[in-house]
PDB file of N, CA and C in Angstrom:
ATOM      1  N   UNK A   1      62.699 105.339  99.045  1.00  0.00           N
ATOM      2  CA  UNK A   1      63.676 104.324  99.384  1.00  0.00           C
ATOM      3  C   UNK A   1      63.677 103.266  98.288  1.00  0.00           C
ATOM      4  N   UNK A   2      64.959 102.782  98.055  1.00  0.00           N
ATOM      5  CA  UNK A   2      65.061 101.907  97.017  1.00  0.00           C
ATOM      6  C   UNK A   2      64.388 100.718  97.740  1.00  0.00           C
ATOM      7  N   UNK A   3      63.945  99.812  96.687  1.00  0.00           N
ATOM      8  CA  UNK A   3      63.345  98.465  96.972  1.00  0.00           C
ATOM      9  C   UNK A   3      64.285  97.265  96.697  1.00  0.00           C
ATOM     10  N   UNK A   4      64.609  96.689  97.595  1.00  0.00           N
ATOM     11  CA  UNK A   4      65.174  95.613  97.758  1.00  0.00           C
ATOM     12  C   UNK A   4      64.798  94.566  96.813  1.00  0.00           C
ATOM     13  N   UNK A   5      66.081  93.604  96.689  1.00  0.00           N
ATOM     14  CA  UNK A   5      66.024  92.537  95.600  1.00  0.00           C
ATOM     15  C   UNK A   5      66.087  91.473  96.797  1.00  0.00           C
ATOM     16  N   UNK A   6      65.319  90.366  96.538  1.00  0.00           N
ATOM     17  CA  UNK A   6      65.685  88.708  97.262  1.00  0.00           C
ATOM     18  C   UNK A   6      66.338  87.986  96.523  1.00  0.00           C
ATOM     19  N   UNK A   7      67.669  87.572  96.932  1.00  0.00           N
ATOM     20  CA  UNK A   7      68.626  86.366  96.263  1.00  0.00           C
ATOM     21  C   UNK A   7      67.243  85.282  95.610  1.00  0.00           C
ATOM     22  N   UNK A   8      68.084  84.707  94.862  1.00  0.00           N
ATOM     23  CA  UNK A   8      67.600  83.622  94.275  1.00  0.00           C
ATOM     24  C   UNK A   8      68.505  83.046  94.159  1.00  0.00           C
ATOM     25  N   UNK A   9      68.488  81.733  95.023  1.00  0.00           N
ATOM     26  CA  UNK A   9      69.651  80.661  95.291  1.00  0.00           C
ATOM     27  C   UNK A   9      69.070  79.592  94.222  1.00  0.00           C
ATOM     28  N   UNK A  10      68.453  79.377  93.290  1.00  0.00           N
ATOM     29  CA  UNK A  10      67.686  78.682  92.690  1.00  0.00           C
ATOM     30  C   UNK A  10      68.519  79.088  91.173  1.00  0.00           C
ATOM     31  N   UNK A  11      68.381  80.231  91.115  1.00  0.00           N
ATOM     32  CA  UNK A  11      68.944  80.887  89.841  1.00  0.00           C
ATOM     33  C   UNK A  11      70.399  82.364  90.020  1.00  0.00           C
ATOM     34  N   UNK A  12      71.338  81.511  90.573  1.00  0.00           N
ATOM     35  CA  UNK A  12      72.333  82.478  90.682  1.00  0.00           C
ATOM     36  C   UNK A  12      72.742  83.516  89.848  1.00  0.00           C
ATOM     37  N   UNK A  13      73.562  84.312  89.757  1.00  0.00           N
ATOM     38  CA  UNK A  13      73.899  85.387  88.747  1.00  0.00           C
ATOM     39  C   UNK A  13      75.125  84.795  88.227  1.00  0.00           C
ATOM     40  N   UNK A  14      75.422  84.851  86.913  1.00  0.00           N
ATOM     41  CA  UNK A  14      76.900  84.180  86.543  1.00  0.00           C
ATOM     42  C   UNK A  14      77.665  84.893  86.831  1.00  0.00           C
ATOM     43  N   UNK A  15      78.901  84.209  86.643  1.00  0.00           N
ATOM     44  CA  UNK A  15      80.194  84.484  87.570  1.00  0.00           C
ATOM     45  C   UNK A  15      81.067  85.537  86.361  1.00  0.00           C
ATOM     46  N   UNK A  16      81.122  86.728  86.541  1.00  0.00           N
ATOM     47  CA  UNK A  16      81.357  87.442  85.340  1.00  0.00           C
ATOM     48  C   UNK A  16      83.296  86.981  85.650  1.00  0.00           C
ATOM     49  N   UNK A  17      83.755  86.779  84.699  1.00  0.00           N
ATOM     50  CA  UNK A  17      85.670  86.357  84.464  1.00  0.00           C
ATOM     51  C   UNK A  17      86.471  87.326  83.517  1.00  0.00           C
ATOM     52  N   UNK A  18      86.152  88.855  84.619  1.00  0.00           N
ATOM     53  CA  UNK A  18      86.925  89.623  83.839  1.00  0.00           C
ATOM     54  C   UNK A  18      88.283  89.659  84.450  1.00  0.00           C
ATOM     55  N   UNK A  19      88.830  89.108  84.959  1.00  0.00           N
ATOM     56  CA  UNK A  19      90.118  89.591  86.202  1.00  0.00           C
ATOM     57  C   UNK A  19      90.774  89.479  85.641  1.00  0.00           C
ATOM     58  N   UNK A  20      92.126  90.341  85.776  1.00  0.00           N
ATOM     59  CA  UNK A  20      93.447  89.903  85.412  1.00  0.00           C
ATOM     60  C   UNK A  20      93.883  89.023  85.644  1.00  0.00           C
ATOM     61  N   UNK A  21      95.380  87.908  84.951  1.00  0.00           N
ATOM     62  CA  UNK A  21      95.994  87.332  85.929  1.00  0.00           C
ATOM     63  C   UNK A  21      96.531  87.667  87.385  1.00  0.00           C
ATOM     64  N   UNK A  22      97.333  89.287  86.903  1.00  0.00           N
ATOM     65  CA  UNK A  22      97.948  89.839  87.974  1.00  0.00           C
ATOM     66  C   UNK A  22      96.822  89.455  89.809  1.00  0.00           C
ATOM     67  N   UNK A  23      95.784  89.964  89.428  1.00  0.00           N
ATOM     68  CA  UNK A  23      94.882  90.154  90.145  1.00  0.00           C
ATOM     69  C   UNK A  23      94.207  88.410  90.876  1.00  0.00           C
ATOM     70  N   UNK A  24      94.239  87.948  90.084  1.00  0.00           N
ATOM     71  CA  UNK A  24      93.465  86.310  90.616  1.00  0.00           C
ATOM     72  C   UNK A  24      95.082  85.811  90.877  1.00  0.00           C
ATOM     73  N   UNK A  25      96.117  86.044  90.648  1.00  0.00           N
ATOM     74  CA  UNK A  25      96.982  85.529  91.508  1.00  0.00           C
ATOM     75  C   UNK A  25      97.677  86.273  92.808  1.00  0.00           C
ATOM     76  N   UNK A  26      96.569  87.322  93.034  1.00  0.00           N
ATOM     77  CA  UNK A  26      96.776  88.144  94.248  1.00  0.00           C
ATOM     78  C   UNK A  26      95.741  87.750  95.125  1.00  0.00           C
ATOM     79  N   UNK A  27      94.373  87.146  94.212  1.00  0.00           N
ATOM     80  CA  UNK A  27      93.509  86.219  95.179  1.00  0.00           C
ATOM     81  C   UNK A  27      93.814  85.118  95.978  1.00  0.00           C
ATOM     82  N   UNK A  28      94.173  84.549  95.007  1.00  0.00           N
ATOM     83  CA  UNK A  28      95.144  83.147  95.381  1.00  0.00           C
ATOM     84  C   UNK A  28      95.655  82.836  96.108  1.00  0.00           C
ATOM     85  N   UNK A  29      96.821  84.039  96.364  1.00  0.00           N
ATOM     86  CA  UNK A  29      97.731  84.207  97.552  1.00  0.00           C
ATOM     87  C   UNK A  29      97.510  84.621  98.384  1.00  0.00           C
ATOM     88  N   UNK A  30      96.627  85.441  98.491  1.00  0.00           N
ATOM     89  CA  UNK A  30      95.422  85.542  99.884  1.00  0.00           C
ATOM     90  C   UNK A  30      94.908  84.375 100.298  1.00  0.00           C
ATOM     91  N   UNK A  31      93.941  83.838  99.644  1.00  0.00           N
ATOM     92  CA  UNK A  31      93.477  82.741 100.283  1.00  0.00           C
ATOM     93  C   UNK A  31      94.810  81.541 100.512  1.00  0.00           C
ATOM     94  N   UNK A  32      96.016  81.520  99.648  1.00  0.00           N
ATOM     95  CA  UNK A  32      96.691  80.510 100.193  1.00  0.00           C
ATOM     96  C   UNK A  32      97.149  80.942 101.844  1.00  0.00           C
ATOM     97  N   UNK A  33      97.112  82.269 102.524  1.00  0.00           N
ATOM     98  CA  UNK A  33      97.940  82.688 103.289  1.00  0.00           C
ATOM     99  C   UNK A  33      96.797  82.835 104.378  1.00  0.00           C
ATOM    100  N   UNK A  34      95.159  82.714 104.133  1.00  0.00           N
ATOM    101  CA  UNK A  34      94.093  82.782 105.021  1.00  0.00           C
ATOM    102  C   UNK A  34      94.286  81.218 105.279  1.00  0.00           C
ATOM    103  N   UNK A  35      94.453  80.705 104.908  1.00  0.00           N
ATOM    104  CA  UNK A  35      94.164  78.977 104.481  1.00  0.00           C
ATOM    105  C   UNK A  35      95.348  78.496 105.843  1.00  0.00           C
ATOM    106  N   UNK A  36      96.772  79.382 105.487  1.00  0.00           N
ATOM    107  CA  UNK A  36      97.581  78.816 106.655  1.00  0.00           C
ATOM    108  C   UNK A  36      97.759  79.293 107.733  1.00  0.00           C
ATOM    109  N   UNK A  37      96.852  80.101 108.249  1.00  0.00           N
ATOM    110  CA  UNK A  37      96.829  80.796 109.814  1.00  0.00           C
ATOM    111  C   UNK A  37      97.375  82.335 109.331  1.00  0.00           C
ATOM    112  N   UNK A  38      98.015  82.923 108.390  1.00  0.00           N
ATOM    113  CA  UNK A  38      98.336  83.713 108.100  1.00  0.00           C
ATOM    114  C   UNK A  38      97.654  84.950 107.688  1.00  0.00           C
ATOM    115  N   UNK A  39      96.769  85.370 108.884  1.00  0.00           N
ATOM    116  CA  UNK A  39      95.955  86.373 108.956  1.00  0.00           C
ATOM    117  C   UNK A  39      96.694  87.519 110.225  1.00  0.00           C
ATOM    118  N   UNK A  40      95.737  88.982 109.724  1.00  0.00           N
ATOM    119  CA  UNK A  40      95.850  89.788 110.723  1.00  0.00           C
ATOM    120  C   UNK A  40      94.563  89.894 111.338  1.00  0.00           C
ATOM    121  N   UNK A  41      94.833  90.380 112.643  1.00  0.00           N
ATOM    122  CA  UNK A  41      93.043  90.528 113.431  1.00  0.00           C
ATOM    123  C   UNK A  41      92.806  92.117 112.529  1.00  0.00           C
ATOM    124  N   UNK A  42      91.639  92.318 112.549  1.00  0.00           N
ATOM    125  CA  UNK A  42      90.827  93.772 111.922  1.00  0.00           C
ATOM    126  C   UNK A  42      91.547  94.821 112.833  1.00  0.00           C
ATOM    127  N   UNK A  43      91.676  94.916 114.136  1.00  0.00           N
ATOM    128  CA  UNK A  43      92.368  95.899 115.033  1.00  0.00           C
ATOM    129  C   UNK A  43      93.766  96.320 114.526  1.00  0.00           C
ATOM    130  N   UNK A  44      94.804  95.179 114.259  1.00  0.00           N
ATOM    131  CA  UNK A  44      95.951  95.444 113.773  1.00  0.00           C
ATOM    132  C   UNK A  44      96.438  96.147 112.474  1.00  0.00           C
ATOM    133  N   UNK A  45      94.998  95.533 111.717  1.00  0.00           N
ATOM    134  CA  UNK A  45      95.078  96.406 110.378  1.00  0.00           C
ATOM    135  C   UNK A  45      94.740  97.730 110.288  1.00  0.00           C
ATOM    136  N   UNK A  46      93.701  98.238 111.509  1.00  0.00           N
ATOM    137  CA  UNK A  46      93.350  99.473 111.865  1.00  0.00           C
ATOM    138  C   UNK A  46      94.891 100.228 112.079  1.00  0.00           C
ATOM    139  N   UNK A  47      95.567  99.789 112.904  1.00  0.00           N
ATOM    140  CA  UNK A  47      96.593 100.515 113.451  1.00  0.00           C
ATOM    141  C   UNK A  47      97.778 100.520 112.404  1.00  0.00           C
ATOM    142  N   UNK A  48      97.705  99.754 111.288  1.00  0.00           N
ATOM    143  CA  UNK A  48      98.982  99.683 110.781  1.00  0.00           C
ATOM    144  C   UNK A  48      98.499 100.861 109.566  1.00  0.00           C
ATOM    145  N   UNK A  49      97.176 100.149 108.974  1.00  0.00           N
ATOM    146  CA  UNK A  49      96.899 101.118 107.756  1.00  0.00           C
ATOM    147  C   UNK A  49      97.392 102.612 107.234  1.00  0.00           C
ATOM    148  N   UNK A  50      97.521 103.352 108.536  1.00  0.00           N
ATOM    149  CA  UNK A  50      98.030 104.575 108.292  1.00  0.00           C
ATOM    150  C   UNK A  50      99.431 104.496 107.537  1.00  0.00           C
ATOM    151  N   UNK A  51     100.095 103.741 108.241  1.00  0.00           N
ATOM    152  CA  UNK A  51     101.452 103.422 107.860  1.00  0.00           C
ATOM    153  C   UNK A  51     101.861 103.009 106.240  1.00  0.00           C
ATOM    154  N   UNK A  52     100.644 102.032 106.195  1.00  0.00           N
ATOM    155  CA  UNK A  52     100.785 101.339 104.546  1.00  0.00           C
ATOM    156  C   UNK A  52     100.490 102.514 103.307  1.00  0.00           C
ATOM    157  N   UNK A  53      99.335 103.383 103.856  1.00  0.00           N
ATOM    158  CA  UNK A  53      99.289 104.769 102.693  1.00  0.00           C
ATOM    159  C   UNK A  53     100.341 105.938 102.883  1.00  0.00           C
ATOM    160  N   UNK A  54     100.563 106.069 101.905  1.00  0.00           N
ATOM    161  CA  UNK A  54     101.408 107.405 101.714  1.00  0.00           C
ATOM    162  C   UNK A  54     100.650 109.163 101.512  1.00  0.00           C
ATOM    163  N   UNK A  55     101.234 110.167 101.805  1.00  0.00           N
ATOM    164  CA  UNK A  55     100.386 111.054 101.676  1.00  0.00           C
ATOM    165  C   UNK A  55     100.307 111.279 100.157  1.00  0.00           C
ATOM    166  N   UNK A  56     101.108 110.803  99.166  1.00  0.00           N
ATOM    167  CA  UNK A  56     100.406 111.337  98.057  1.00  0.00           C
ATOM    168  C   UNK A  56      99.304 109.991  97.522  1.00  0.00           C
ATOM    169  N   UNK A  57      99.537 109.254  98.129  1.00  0.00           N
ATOM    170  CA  UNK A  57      98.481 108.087  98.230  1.00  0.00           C
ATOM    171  C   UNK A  57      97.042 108.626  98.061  1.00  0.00           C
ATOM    172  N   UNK A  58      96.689 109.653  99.092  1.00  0.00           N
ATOM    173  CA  UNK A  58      95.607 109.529  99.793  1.00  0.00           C
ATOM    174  C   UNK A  58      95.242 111.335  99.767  1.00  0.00           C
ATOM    175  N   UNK A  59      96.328 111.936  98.430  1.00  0.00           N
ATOM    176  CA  UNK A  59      95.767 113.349  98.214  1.00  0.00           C
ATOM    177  C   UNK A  59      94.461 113.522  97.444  1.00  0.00           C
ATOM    178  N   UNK A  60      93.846 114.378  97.208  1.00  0.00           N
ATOM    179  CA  UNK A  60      92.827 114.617  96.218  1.00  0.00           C
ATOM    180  C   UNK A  60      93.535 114.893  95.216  1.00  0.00           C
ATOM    181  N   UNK A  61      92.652 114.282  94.068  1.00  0.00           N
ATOM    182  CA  UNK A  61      93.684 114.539  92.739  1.00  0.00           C
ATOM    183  C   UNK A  61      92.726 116.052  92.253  1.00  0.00           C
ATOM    184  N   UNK A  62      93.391 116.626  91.245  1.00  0.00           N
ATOM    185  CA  UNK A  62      92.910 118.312  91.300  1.00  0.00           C
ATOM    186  C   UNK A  62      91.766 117.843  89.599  1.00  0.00           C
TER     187      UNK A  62
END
């Protein structure tokens, strides 16, 4: 079994800043939209998810 690491809140890990823009302004807008009540419960996302992938979404690629 692998051996566990203990945080060190003393000496954090730096904050690596590889992101795209595309991407940190997809953060953004998440948190602007968590920020205004504009969430789904985990159940709803269960039930919709199917809907949001497509089957070639979610084929094995060869």
């Amino acid at each position: 079994m692998a051996k566990s690491k203990k945080f060190d809140l003393e000496n954090p890990a730096p904050i690596v800043d590889d992101e795209d823009e595309e991407t940190l302004a997809a953060i953004d807008e998440g948190l602007r939209d968590a920020e205004t009540g504009r969430t789904v419960p985990a159940e709803e996302v269960r039930r919709l998810l199917p809907k949001w992938t497509t089957a070639s979404s979610t084929r094995k690629k060869r």
